[in-house]
PDB file of N, CA and C in Angstrom:
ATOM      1  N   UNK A   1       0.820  -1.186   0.000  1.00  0.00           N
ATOM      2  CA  UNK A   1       0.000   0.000   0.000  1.00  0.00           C
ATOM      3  C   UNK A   1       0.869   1.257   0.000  1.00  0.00           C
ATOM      4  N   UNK A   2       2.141   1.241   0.724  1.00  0.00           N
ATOM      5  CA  UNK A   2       2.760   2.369   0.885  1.00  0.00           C
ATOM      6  C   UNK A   2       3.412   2.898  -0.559  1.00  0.00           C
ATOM      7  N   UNK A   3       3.761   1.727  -1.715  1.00  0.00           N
ATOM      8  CA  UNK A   3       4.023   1.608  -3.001  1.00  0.00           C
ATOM      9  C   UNK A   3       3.267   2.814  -3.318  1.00  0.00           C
ATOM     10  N   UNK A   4       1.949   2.478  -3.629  1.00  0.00           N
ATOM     11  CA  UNK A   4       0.773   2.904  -4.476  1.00  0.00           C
ATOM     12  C   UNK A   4       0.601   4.075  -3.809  1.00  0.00           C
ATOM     13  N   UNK A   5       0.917   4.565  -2.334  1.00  0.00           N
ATOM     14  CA  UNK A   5       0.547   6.294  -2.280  1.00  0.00           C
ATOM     15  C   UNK A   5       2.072   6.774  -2.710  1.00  0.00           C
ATOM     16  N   UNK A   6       3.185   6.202  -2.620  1.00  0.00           N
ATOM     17  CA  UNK A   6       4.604   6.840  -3.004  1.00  0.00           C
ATOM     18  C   UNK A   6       4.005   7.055  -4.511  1.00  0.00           C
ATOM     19  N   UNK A   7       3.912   6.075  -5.211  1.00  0.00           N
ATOM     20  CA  UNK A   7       3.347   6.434  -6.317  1.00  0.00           C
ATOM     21  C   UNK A   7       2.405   8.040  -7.055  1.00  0.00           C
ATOM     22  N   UNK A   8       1.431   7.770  -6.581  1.00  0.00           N
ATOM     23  CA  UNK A   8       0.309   8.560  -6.361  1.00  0.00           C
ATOM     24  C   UNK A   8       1.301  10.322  -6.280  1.00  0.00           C
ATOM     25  N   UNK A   9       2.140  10.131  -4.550  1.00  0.00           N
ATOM     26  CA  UNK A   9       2.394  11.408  -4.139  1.00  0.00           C
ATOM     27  C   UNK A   9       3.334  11.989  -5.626  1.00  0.00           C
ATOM     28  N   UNK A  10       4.084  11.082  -6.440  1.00  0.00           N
ATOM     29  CA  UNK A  10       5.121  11.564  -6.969  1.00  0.00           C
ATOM     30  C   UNK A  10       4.573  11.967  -8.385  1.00  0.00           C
ATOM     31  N   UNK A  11       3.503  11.154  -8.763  1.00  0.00           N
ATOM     32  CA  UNK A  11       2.649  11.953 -10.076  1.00  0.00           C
ATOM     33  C   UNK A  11       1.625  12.584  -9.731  1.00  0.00           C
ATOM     34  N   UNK A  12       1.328  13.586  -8.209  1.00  0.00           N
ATOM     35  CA  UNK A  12       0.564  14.852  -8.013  1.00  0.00           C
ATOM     36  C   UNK A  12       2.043  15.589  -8.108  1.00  0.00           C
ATOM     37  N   UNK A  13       2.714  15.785  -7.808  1.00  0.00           N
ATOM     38  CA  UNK A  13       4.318  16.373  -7.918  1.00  0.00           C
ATOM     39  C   UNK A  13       4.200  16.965  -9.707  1.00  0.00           C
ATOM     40  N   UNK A  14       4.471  15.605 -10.454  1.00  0.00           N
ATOM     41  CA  UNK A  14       4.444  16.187 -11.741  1.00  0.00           C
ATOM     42  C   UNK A  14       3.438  16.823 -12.088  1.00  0.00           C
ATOM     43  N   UNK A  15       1.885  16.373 -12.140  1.00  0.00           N
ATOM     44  CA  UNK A  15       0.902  16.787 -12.137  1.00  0.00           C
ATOM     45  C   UNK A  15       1.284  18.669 -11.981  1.00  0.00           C
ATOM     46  N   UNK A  16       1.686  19.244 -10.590  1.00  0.00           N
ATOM     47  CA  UNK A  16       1.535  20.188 -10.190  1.00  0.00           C
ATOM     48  C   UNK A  16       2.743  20.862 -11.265  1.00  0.00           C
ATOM     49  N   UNK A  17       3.631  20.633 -11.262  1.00  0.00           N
ATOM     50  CA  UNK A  17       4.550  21.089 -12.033  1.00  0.00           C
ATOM     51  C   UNK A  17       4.094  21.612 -13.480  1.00  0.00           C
ATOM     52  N   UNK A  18       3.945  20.368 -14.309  1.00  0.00           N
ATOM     53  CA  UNK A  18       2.795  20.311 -15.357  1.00  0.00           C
ATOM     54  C   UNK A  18       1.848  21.660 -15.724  1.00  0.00           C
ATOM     55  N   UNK A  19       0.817  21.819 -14.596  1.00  0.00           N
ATOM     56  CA  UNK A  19       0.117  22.897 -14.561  1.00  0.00           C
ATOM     57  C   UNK A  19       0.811  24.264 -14.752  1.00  0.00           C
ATOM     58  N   UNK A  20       1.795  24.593 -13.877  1.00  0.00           N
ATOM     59  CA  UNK A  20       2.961  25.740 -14.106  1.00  0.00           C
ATOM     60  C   UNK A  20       3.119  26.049 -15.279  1.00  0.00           C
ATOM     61  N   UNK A  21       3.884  25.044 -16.130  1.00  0.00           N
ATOM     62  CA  UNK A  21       4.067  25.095 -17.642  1.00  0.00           C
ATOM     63  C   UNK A  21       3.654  25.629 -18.046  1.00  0.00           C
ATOM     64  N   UNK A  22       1.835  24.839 -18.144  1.00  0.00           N
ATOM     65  CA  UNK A  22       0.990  25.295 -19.601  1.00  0.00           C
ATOM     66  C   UNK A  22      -0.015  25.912 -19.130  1.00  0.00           C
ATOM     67  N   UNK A  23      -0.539  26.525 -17.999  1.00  0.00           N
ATOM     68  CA  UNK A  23      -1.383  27.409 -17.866  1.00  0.00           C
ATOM     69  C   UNK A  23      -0.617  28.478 -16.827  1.00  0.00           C
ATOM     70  N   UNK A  24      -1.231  29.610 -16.680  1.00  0.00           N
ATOM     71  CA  UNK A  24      -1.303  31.229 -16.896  1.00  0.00           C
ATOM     72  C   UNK A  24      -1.652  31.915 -15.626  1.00  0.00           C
ATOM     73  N   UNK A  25      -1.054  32.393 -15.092  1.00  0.00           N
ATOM     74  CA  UNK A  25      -2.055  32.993 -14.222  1.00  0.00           C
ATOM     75  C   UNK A  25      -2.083  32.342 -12.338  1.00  0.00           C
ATOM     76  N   UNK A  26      -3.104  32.997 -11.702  1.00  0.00           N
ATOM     77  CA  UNK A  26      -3.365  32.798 -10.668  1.00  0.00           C
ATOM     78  C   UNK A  26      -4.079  31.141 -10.303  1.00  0.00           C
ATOM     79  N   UNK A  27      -5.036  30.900 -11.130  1.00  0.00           N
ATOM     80  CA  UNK A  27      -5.692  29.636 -11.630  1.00  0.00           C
ATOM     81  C   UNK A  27      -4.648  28.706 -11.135  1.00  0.00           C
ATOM     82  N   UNK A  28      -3.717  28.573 -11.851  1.00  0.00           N
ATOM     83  CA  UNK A  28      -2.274  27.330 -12.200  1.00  0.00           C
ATOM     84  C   UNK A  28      -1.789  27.080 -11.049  1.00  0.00           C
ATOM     85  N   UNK A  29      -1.624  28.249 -10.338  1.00  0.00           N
ATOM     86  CA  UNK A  29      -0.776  28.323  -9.138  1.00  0.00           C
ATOM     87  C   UNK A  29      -1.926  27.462  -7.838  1.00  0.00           C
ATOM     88  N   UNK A  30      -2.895  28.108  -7.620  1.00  0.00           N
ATOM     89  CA  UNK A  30      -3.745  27.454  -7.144  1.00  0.00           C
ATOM     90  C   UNK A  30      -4.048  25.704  -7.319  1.00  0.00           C
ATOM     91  N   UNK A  31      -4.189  25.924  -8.260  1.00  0.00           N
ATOM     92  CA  UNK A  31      -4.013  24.220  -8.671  1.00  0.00           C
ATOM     93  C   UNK A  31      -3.066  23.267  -8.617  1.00  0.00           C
ATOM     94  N   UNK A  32      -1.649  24.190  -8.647  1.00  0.00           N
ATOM     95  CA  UNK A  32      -0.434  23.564  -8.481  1.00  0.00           C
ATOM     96  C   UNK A  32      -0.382  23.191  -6.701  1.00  0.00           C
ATOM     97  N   UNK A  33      -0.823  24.202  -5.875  1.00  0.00           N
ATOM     98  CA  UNK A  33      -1.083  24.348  -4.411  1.00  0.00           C
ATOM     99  C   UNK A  33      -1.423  22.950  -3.831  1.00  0.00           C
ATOM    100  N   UNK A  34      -2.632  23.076  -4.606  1.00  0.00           N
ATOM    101  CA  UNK A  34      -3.173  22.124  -4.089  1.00  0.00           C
ATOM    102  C   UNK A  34      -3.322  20.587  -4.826  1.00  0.00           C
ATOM    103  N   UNK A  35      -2.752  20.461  -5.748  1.00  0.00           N
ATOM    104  CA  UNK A  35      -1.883  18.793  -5.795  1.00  0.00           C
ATOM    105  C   UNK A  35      -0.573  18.585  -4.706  1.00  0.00           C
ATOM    106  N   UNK A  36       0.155  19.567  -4.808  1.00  0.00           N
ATOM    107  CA  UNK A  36       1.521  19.635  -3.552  1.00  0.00           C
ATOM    108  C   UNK A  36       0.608  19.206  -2.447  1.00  0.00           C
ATOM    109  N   UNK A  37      -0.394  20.133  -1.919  1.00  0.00           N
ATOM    110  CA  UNK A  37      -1.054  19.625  -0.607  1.00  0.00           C
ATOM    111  C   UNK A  37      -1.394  17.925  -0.860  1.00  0.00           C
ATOM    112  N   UNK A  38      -2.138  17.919  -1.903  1.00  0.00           N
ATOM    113  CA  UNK A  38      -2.309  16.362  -2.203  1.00  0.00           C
ATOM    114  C   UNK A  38      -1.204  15.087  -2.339  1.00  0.00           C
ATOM    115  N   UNK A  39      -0.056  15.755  -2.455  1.00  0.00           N
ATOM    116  CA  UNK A  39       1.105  14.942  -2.635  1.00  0.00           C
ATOM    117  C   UNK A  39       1.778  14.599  -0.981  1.00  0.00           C
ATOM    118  N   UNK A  40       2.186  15.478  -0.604  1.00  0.00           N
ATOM    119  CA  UNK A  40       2.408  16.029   0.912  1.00  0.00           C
ATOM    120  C   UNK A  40       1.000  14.988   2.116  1.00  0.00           C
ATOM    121  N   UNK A  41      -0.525  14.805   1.555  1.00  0.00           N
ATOM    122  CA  UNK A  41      -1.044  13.665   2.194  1.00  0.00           C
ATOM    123  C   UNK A  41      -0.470  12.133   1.842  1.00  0.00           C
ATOM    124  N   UNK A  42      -0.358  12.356   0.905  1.00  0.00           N
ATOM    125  CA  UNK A  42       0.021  10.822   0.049  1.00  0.00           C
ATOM    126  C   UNK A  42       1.145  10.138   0.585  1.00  0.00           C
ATOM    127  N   UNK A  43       2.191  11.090   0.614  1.00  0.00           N
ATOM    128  CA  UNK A  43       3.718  11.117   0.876  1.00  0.00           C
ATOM    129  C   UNK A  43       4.060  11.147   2.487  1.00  0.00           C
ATOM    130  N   UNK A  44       3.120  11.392   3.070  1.00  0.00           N
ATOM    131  CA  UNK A  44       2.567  10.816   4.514  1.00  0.00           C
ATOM    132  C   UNK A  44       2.124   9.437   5.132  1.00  0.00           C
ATOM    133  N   UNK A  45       0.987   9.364   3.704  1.00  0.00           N
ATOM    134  CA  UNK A  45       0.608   7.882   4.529  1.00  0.00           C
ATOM    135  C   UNK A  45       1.898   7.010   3.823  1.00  0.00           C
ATOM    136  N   UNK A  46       2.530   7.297   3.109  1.00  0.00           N
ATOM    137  CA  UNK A  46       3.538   6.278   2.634  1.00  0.00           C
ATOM    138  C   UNK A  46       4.867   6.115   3.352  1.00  0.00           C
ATOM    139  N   UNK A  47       4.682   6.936   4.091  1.00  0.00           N
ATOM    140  CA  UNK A  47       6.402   7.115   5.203  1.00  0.00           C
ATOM    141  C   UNK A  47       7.050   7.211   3.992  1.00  0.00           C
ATOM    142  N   UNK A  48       7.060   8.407   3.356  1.00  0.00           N
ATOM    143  CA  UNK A  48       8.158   9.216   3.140  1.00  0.00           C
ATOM    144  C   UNK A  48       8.351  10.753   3.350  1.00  0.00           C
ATOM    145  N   UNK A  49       9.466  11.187   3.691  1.00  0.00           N
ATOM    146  CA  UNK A  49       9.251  11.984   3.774  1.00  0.00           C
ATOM    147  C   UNK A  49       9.023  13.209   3.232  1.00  0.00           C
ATOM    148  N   UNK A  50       9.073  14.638   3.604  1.00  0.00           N
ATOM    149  CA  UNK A  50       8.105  15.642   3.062  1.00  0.00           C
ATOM    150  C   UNK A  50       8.386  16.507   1.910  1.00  0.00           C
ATOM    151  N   UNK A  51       8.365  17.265   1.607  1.00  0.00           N
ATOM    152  CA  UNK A  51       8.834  17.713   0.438  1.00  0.00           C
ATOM    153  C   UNK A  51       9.745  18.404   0.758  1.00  0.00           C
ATOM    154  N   UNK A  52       9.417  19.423   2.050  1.00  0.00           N
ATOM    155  CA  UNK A  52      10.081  20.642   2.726  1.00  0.00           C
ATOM    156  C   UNK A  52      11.470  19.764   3.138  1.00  0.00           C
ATOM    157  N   UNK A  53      11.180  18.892   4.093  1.00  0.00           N
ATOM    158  CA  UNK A  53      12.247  17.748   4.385  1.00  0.00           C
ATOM    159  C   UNK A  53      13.366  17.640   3.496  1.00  0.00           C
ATOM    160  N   UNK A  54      12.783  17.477   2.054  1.00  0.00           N
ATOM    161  CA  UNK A  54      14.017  16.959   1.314  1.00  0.00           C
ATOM    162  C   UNK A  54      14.863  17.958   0.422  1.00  0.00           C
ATOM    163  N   UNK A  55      14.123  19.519   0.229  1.00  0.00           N
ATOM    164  CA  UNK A  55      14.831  20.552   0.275  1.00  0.00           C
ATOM    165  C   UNK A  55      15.907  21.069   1.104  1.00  0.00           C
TER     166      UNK A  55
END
């Protein structure tokens, strides 16, 4: 199980990135926000650690 949220957390990561790219604006950023938040749950239940952590 911890596979499948490591998984999960690391393509909301791209996901969020992704968004940056190709859209504009305030919108993107928001959306980017909140996959990171979504990644950051994921990347929790999977015992790994955080994003901030690995900066």
């Amino acid at each position: 199980m911890c596979l499948i949220y490591a998984f999960l957390a690391i393509r909301m990561i791209r996901l969020a990135r992704s968004d940056l790219r190709y859209r504009n604006g305030d919108e993107a950023f928001e959306r980017s926000r909140d996959r990171v938040r979504q990644a950051e749950v994921l990347a929790d239940r999977a015992d790994l650690p955080s994003l901030a952590a690995m900066r």
